[in-house]
Each structure stands twice: as C-alpha cells, then as structure tokens.
C-alpha atoms as a PDB file:
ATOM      1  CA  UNK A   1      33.639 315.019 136.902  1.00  0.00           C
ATOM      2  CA  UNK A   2      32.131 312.215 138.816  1.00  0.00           C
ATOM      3  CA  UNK A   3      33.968 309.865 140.509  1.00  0.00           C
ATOM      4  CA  UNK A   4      34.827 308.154 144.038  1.00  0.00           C
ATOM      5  CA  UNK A   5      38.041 308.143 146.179  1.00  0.00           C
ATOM      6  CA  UNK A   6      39.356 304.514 147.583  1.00  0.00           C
ATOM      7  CA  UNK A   7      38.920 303.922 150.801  1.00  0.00           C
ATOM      8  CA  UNK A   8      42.222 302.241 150.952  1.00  0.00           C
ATOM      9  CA  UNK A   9      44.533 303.820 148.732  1.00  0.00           C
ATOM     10  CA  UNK A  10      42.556 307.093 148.641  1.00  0.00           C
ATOM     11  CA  UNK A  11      43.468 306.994 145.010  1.00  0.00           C
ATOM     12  CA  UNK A  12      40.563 308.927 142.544  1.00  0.00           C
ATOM     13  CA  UNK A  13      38.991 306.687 140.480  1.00  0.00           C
ATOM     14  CA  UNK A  14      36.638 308.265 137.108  1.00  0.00           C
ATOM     15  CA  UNK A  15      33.313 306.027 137.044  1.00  0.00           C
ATOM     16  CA  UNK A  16      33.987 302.807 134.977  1.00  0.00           C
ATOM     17  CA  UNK A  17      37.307 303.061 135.371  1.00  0.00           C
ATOM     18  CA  UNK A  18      38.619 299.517 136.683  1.00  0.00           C
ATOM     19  CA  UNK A  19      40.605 299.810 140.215  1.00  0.00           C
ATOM     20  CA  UNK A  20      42.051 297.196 142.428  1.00  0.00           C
ATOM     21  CA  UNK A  21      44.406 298.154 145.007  1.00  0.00           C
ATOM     22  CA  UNK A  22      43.836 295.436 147.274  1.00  0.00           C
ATOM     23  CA  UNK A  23      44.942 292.595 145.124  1.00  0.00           C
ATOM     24  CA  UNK A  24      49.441 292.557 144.555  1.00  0.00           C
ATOM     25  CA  UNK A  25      52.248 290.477 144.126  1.00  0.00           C
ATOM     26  CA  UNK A  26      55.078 289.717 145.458  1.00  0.00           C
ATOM     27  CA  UNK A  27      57.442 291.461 143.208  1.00  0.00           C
ATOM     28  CA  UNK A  28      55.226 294.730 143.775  1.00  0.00           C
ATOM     29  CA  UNK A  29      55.674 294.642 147.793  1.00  0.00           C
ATOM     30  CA  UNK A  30      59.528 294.120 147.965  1.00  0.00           C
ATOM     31  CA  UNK A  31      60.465 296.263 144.779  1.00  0.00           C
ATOM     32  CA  UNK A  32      61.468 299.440 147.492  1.00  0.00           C
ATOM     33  CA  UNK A  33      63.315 297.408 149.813  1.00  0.00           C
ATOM     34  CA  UNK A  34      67.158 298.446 150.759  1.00  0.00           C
ATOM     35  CA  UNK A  35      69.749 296.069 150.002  1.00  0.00           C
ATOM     36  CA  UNK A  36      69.845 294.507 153.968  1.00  0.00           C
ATOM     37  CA  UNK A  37      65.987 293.821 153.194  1.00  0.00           C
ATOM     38  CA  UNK A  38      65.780 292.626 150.125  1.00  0.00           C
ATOM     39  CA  UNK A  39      68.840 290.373 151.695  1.00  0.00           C
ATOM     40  CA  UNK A  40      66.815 289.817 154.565  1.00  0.00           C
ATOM     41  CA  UNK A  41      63.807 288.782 152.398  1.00  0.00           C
ATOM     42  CA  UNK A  42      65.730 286.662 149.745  1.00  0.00           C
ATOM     43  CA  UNK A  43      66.843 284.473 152.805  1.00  0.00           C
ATOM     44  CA  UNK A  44      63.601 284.196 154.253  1.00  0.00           C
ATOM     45  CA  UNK A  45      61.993 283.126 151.447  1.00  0.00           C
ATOM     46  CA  UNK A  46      64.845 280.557 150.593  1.00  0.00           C
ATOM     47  CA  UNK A  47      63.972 279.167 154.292  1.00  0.00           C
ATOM     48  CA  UNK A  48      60.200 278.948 154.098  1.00  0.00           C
ATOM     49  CA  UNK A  49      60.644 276.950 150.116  1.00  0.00           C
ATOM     50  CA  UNK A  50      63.140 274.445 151.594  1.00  0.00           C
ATOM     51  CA  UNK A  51      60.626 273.240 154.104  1.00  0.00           C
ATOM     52  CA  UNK A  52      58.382 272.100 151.791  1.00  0.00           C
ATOM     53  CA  UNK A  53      55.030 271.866 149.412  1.00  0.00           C
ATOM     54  CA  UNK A  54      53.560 275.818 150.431  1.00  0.00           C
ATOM     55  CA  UNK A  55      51.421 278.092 148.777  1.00  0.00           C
ATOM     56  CA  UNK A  56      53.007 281.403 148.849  1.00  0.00           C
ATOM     57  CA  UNK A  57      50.734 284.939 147.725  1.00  0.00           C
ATOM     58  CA  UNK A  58      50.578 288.105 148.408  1.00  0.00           C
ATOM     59  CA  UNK A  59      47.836 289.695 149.929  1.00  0.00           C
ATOM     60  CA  UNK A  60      47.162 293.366 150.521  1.00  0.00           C
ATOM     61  CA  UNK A  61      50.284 294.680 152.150  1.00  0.00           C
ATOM     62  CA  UNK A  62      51.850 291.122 153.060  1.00  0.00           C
ATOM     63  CA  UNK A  63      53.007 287.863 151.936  1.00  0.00           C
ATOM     64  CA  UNK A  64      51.254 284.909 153.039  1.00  0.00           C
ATOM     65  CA  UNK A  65      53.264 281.388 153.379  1.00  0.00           C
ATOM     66  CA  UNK A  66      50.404 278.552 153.747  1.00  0.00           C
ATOM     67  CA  UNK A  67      50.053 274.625 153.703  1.00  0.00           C
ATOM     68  CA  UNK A  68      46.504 273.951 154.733  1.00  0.00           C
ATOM     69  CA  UNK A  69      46.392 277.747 156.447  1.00  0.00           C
ATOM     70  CA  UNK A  70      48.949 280.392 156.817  1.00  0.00           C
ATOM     71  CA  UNK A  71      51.860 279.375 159.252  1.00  0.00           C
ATOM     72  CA  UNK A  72      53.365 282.733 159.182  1.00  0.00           C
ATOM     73  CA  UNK A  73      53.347 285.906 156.522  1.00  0.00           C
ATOM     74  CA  UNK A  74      55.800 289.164 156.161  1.00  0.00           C
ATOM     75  CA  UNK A  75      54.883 292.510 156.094  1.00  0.00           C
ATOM     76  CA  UNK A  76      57.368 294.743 154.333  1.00  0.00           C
ATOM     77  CA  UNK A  77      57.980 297.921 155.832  1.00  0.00           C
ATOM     78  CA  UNK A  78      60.303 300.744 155.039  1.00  0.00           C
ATOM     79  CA  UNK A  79      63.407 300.096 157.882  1.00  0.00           C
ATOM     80  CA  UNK A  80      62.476 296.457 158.827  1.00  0.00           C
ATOM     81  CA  UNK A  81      59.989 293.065 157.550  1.00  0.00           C
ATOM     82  CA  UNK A  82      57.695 292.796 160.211  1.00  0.00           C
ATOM     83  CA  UNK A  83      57.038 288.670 160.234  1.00  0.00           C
ATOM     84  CA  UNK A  84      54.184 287.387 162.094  1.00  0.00           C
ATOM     85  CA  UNK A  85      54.353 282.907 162.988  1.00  0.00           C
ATOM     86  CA  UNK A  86      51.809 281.503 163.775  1.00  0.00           C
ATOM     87  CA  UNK A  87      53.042 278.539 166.583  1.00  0.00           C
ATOM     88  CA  UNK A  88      51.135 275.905 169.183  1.00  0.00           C
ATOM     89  CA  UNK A  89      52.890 277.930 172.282  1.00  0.00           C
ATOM     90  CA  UNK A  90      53.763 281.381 173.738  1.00  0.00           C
ATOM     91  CA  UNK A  91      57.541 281.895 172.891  1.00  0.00           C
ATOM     92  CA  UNK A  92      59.787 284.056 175.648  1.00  0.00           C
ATOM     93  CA  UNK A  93      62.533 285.449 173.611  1.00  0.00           C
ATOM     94  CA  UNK A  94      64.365 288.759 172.686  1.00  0.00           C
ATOM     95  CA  UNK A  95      63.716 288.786 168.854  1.00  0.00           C
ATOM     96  CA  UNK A  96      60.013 288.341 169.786  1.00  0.00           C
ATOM     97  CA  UNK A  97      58.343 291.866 169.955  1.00  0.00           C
ATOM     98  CA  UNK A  98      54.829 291.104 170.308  1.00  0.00           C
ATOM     99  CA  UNK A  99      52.491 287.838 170.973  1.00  0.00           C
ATOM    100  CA  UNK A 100      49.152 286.877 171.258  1.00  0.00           C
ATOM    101  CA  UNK A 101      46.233 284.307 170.760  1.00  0.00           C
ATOM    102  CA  UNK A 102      45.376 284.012 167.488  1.00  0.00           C
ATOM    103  CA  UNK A 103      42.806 281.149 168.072  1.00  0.00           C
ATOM    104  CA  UNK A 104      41.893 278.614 170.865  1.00  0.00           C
ATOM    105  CA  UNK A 105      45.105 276.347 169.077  1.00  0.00           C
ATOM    106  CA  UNK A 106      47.540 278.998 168.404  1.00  0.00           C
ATOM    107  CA  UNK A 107      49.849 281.965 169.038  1.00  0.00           C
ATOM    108  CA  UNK A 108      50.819 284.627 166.961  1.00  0.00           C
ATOM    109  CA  UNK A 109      54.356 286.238 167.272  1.00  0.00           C
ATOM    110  CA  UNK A 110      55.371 289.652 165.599  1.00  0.00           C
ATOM    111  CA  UNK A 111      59.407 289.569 165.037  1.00  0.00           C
ATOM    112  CA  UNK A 112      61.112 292.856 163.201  1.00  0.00           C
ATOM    113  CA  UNK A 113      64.249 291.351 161.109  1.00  0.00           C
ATOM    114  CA  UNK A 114      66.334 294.509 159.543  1.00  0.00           C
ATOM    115  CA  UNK A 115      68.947 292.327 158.645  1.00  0.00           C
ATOM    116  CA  UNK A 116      69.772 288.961 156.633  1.00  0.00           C
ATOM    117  CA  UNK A 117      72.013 287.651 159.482  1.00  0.00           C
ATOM    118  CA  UNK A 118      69.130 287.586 161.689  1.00  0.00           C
ATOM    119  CA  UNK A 119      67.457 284.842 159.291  1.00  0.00           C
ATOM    120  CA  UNK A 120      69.059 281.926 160.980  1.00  0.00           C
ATOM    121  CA  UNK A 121      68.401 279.751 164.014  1.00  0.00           C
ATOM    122  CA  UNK A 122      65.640 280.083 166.567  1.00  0.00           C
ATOM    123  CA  UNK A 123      63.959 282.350 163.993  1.00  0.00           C
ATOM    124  CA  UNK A 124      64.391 279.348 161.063  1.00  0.00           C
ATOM    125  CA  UNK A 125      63.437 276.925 163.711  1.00  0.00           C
ATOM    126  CA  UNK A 126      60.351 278.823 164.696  1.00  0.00           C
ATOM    127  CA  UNK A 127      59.583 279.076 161.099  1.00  0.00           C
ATOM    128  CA  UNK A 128      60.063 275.125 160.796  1.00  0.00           C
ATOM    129  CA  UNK A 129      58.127 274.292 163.848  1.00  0.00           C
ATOM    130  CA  UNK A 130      54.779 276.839 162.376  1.00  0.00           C
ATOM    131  CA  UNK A 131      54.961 274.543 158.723  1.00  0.00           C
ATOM    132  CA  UNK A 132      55.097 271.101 160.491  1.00  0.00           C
ATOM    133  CA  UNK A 133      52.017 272.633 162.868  1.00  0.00           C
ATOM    134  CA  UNK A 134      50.038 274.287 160.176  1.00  0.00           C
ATOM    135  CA  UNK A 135      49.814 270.116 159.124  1.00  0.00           C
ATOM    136  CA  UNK A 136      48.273 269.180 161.879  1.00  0.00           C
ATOM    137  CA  UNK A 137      44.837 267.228 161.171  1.00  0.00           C
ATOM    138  CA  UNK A 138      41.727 268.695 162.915  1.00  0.00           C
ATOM    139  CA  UNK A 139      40.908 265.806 164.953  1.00  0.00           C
ATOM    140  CA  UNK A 140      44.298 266.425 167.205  1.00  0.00           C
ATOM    141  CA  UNK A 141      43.646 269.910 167.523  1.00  0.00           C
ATOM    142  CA  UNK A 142      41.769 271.017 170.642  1.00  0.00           C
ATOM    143  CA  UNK A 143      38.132 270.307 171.078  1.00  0.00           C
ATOM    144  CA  UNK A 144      35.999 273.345 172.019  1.00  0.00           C
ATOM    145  CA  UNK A 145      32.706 272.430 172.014  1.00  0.00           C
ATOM    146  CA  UNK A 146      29.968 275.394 170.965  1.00  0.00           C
ATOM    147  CA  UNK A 147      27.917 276.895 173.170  1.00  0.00           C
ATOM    148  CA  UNK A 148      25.130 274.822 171.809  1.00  0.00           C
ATOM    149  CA  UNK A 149      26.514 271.855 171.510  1.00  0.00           C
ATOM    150  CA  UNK A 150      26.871 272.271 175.355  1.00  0.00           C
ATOM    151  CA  UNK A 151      23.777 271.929 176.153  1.00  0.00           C
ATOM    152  CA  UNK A 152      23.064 268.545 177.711  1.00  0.00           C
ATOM    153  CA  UNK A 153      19.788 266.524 178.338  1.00  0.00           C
ATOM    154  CA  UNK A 154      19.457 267.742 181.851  1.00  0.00           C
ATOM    155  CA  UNK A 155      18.972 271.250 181.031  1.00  0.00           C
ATOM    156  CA  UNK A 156      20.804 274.281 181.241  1.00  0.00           C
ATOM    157  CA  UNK A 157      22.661 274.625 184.763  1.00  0.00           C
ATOM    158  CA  UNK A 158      20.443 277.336 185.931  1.00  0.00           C
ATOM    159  CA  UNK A 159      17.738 274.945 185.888  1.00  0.00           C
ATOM    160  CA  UNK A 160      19.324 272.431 187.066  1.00  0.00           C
ATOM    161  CA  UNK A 161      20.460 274.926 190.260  1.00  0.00           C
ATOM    162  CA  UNK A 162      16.965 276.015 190.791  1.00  0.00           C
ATOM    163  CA  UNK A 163      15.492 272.076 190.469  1.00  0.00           C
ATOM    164  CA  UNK A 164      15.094 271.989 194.655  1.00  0.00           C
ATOM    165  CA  UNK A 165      13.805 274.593 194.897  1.00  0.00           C
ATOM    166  CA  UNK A 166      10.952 274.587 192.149  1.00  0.00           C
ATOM    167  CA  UNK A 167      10.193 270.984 193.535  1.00  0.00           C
ATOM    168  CA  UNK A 168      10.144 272.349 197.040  1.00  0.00           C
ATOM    169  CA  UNK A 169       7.656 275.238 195.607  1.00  0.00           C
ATOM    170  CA  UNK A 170       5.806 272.976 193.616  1.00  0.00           C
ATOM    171  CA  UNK A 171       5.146 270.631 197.048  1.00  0.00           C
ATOM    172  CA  UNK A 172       4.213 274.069 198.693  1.00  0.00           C
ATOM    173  CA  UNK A 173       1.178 274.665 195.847  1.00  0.00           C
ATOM    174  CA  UNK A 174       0.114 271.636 195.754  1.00  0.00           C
ATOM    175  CA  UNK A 175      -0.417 271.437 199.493  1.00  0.00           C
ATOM    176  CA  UNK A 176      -1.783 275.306 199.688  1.00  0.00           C
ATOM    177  CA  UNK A 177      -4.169 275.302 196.384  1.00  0.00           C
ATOM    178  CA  UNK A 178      -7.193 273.458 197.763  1.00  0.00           C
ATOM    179  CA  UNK A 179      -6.933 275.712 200.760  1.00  0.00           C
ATOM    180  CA  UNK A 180      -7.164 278.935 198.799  1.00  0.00           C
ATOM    181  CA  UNK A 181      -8.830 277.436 195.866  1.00  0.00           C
ATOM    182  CA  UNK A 182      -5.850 278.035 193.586  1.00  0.00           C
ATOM    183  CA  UNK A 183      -6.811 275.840 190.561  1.00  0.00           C
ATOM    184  CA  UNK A 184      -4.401 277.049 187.846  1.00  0.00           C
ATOM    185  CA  UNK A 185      -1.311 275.851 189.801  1.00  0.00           C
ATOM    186  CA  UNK A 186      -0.889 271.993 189.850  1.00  0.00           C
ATOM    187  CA  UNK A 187       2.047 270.587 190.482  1.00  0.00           C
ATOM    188  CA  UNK A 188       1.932 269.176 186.551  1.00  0.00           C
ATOM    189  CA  UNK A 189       1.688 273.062 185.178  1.00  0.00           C
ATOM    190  CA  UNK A 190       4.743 273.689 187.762  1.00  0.00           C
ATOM    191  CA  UNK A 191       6.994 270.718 186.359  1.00  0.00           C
ATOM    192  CA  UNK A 192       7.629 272.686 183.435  1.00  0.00           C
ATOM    193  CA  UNK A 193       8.625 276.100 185.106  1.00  0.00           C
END
C-alpha cells in the first residue's frame, strides 16, 4: 500500500490522493473553542472590523488581520488565544507575555487573552495603534541601507585604514628598488594594492 505520511499533520495519505492541511479557515480554527473563547474571539474580531478596510485569513494554525501587511494575528489554543501585534515600540505592561524585534521598524508582542473582558482598553488600543502603523508608507519608515549599497567611492574602510601606510610602503619601494634591482614593484603596480 504505498503512500507518504505529512510532515505536518502526520496524517497518511494513499498516492493521488489530494491533501492539504496547511491551507484553513476561520470557522475551522475556532470551531473547539469554550464559550469564554469563542467570547473572547467574537470581541476581538468585532474590534479589529471596526477599525477599518482589513484583509482577514486564516493561515495554518492562525488568523491573520492585514492592511498592506499583517498588524497582528491570533493563534487559537485550547485554554487561551495567543495574539501576537505587531507595533513601532517595545510595550512594558502586565498583559504582555513576550516581545521582540520583528524587523528593523517593528516589535512583536505575544498577549494570552482567556477571557472576553480582557478585550478592552490598552489591548484595543494596542490593536488600534498596529492598523494605523501597518499604513505607514515606506518612505517614513526607517532607512537601512544594504551592505552594498554602503559601499562608497573611497573604498571599503579597511582600505581606507591601511591608505598611510601602503603610501608610506609604496615611498619605501620606490626608493629601495633601484638599489636591489627590484623591477616588478613600482609605485604604479603598488597604487592598486
């Protein structure tokens, strides 16, 4: 009986048999939530729509909320929603369990919300403050030039470093060569060590 076992769902699957476990909806990823969840979600959700136009998928094992990229996304999990924002600065606060860079531009904060009480202010306002930054236009967001876009005219810096003392060498063989009848060393073959 030939067949394979996915790698993510470690379901078997008979050869030709369609499979795709990666691809879900919404409906699919809060359908075993407990009431205070599903609550919990519901309000959420409400939150996120009333901010504004928002593309709003699921994806894997979470729910993605996006304008021009995702400003935050919740990942249902048996005793809590595990909701990740995406915001322009490092936030100190209790309901905050985790947080990191997520790029040069932003921070990424992991909250746990087991209840629907808990959707309300800073959380909402946090929420608010990711969907009016994932709006932001490229040219404010911080320059970071790439490493080879760094490279100026001059050379690179340990060239630039070592410039005495290659001229200082290169003043050295030209004064030395006719002496020991170095000919391959000229100070023009030197001015492009």
């Amino acid at each position: 009986m030939p067949g394979r076992q996915c790698h993510h769902c470690k379901q078997w699957i008979e050869d030709g048999e369609k499979h795709d476990c990666w691809t879900t909806t919404e409906a699919a990823l809060t359908q075993d939530l407990s009431d205070d969840l599903r609550g919990a979600w519901e309000r959420l959700r409400e939150a996120a729509v009333s901010f504004g136009e928002q593309r709003i998928y699921a994806s894997h094992k979470s729910i993605m909320f996006s304008r021009n990229s995702c400003y935050f996304f919740v990942r249902p999990k048996r005793s809590f929603l595990e909701l990740c924002v995406f915001l322009g600065r490092k936030l100190k606060a209790p309901q905050v369990r985790r947080s990191d860079g997520a790029s040069k531009a932003k921070v990424y904060h992991i909250i746990h919300i087991k209840h629907r009480d808990e959707v309300e202010a800073p959380i909402t306002d946090w929420l608010q403050e990711a969907y009016e930054l994932s709006d932001v236009s490229r040219p404010n967001a911080r320059f970071v030039p790439s490493r080879r876009a760094s490279r100026r005219p001059g050379g690179s810096r340990l060239v630039r470093n070592l410039a005495p003392t290659i001229s200082t060498f290169s003043r050295l063989v030209a004064i030395f060569a006719p002496i020991f009848g170095w000919k391959r060393y000229t100070p023009n073959v030197l001015r492009f060590l």
